[in-house]
Protein backbone atom coordinates (compact mmCIF):
# COMPACT_ATOMS: atom_id res chain seq x y z
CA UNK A 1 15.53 -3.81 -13.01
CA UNK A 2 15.81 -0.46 -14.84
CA UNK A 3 14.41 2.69 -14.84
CA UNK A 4 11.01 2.48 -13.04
CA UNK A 5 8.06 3.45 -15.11
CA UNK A 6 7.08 6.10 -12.92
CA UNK A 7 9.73 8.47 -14.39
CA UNK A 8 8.08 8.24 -17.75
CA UNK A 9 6.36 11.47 -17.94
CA UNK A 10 3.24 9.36 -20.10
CA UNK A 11 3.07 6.64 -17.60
CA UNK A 12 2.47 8.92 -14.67
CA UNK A 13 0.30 11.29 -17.06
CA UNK A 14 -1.89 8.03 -17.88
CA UNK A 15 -1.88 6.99 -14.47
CA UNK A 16 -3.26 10.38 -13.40
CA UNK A 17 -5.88 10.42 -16.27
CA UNK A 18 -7.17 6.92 -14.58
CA UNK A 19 -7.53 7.96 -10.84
CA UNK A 20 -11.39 7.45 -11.22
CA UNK A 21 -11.72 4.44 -13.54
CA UNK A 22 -14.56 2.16 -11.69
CA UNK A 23 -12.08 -0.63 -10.95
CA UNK A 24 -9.90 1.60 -8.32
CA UNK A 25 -12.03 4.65 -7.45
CA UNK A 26 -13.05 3.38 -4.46
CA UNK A 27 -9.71 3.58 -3.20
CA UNK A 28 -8.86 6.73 -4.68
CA UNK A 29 -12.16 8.52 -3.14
CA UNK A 30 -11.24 7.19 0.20
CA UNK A 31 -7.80 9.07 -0.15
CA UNK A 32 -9.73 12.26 -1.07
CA UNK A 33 -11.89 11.49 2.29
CA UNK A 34 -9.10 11.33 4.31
CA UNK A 35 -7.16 14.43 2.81
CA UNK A 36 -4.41 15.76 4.81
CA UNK A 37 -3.48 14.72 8.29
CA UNK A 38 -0.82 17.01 10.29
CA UNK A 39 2.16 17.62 8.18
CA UNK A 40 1.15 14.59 6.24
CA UNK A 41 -0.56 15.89 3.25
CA UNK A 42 -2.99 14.03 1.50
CA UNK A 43 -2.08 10.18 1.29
CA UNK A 44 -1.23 8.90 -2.07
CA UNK A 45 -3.05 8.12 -5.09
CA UNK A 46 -3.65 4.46 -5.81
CA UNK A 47 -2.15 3.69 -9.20
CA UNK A 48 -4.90 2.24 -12.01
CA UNK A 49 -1.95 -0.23 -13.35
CA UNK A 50 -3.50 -2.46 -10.55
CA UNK A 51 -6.64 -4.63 -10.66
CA UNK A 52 -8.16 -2.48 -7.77
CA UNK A 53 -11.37 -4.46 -6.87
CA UNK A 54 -10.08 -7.56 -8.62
CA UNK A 55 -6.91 -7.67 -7.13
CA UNK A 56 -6.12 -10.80 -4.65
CA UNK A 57 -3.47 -9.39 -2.52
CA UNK A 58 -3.58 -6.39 -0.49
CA UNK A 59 0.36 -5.62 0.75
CA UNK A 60 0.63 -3.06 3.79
CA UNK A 61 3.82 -0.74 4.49
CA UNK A 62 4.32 1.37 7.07
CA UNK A 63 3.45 4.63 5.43
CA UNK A 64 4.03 6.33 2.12
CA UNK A 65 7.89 7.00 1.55
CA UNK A 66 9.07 10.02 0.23
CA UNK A 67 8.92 8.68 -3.24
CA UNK A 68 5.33 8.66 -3.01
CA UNK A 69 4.61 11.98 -1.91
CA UNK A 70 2.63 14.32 -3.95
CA UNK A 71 5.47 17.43 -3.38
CA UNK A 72 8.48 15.12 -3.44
CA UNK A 73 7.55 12.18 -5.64
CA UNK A 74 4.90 10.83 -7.72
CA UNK A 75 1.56 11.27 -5.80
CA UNK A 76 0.81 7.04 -5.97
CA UNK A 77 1.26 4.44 -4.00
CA UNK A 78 2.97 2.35 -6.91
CA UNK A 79 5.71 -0.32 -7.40
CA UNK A 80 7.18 1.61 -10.56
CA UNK A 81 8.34 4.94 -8.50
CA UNK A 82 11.70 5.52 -8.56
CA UNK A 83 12.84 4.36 -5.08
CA UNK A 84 14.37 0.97 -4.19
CA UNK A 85 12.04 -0.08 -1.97
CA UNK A 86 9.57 -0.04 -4.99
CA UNK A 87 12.38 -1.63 -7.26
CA UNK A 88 12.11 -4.43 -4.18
CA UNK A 89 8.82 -4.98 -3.71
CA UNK A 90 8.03 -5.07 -7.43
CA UNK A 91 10.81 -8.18 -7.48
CA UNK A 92 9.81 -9.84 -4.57
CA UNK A 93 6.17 -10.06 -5.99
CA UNK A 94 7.64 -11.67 -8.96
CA UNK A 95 9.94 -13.94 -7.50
CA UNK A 96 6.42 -15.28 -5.14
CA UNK A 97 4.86 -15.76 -8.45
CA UNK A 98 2.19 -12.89 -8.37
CA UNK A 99 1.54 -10.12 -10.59
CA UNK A 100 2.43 -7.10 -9.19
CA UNK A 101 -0.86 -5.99 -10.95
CA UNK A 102 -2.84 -8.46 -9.02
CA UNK A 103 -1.52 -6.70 -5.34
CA UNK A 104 -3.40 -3.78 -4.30
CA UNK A 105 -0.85 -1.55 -1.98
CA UNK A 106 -1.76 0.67 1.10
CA UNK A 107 0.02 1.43 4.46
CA UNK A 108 -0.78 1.12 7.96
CA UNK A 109 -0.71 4.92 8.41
CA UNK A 110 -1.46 6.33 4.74
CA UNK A 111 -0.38 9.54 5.51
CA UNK A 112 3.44 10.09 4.86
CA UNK A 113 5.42 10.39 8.54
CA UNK A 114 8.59 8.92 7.89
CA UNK A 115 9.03 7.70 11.40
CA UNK A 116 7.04 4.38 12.84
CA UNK A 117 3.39 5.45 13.54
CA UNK A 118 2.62 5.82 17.21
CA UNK A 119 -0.14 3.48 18.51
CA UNK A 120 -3.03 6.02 18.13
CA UNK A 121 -1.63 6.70 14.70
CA UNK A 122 -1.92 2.82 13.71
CA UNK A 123 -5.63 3.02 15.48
CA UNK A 124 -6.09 6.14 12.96
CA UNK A 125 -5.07 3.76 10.39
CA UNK A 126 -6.97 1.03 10.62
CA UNK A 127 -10.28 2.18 9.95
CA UNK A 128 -9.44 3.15 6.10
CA UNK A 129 -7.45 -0.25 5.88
CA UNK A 130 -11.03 -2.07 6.81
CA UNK A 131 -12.47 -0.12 3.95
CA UNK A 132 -10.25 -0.82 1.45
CA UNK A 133 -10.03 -4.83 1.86
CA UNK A 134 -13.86 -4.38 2.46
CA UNK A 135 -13.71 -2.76 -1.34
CA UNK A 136 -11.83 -6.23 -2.59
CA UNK A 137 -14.36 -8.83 -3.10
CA UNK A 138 -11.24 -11.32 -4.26
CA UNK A 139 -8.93 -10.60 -1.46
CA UNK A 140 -7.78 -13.81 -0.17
CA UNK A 141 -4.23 -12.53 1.22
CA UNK A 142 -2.53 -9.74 2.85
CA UNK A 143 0.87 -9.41 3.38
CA UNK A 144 1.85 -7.48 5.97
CA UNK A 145 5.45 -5.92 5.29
CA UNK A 146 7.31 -4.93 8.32
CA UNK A 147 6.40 -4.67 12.06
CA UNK A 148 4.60 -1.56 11.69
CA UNK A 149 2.08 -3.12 9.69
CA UNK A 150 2.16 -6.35 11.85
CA UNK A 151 1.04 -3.94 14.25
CA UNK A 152 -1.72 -2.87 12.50
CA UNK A 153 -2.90 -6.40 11.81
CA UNK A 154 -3.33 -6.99 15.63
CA UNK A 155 -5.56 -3.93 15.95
CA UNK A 156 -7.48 -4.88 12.49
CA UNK A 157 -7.84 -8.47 14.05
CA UNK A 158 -8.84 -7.47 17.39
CA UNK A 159 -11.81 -5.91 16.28
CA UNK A 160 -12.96 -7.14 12.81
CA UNK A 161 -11.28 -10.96 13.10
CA UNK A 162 -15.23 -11.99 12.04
CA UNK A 163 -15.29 -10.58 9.10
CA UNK A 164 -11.62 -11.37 8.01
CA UNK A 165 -12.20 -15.43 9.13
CA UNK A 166 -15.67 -15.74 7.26
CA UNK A 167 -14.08 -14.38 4.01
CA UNK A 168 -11.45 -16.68 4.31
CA UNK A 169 -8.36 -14.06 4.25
CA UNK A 170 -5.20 -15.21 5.33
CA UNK A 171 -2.33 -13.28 6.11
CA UNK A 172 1.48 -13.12 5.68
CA UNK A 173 3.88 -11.51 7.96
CA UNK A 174 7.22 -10.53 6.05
CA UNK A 175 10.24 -8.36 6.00
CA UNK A 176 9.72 -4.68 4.77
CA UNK A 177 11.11 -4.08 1.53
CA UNK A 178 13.45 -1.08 2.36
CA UNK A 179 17.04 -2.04 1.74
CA UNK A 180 18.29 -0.67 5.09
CA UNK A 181 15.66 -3.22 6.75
CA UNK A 182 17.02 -6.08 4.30
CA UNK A 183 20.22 -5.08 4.81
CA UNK A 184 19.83 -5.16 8.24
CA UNK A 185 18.18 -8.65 8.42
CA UNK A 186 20.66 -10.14 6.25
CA UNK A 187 23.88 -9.37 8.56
């Protein structure tokens, strides 16, 4: 695939420049709101190459990687960091058919861990998950990559299953796209 864009010192300088344009603010004023959890920091930006409000899929992770990290990475939740699992998810979206524009991505636990989220932790999670397909007026699908966020579905379905069956959402279970879970799937 190449170098990802987000090593492109004007991409990620654009990107930043963007964090309040009307189409994805909402999402980027709920990361403000939920600022820094334990050793977590703040969760990452959502990057303005998306559609935001317009886009149709939402696709939940576990929670940010490394990559995505503010000290260690970029500071956005974006398919062009510089990390394979971005590299994979940005391919598999392609291969389906969909823009990766048109997906809108956010974890289970938005604040980084790097470890599965414990149960309360997913809880803690789904409240800004409601809120940000609540912000997508076009969602028709989420794809839910990995247990962890297959998880979080349950607890999202178990108490807002109204709302999510009168808009019509559907949702896809599917492998993470971390090559050690891939890997591990395909031996």
């Amino acid at each position: 695939m190449g170098d990802q864009r987000m090593s492109h010192p004007t991409f990620k300088a654009d990107q930043l420049a963007r964090l309040k344009e009307r189409h994805i603010a909402p999402f980027n004023n709920l990361v403000e709101e939920l600022g820094s959890r334990d050793d977590g920091g703040r969760p990452p930006w959502i990057a303005p190459m998306y559609f935001g409000r317009e886009s149709r899929v939402l696709c939940v992770l576990r929670d940010p990687g490394k990559r995505a990290d503010a000290a260690a990475g970029s500071g956005f939740l974006c398919i062009e960091n510089t990390d394979e699992t971005s590299r994979r998810q940005k391919r598999m979206m392609q291969e389906a058919g969909i823009d990766p524009r048109d997906m809108l991505p956010w974890n289970a636990y938005p604040w980084f861990i790097d470890r599965p989220p414990s149960t309360n932790e997913l809880e803690l999670g789904m409240h800004p998950l409601v809120r940000v397909m609540r912000e997508m007026p076009r969602l028709r699908a989420v794809m839910l990559m990995g247990s962890q966020a297959q998880k979080s579905w349950q607890l999202v379905l178990r108490h807002h299953a109204d709302m999510i069956l009168a808009r019509g959402i559907r949702w896809v279970p599917t492998y993470h796209p971390s090559p050690s879970v891939l890997h591990r799937k395909s031996v």
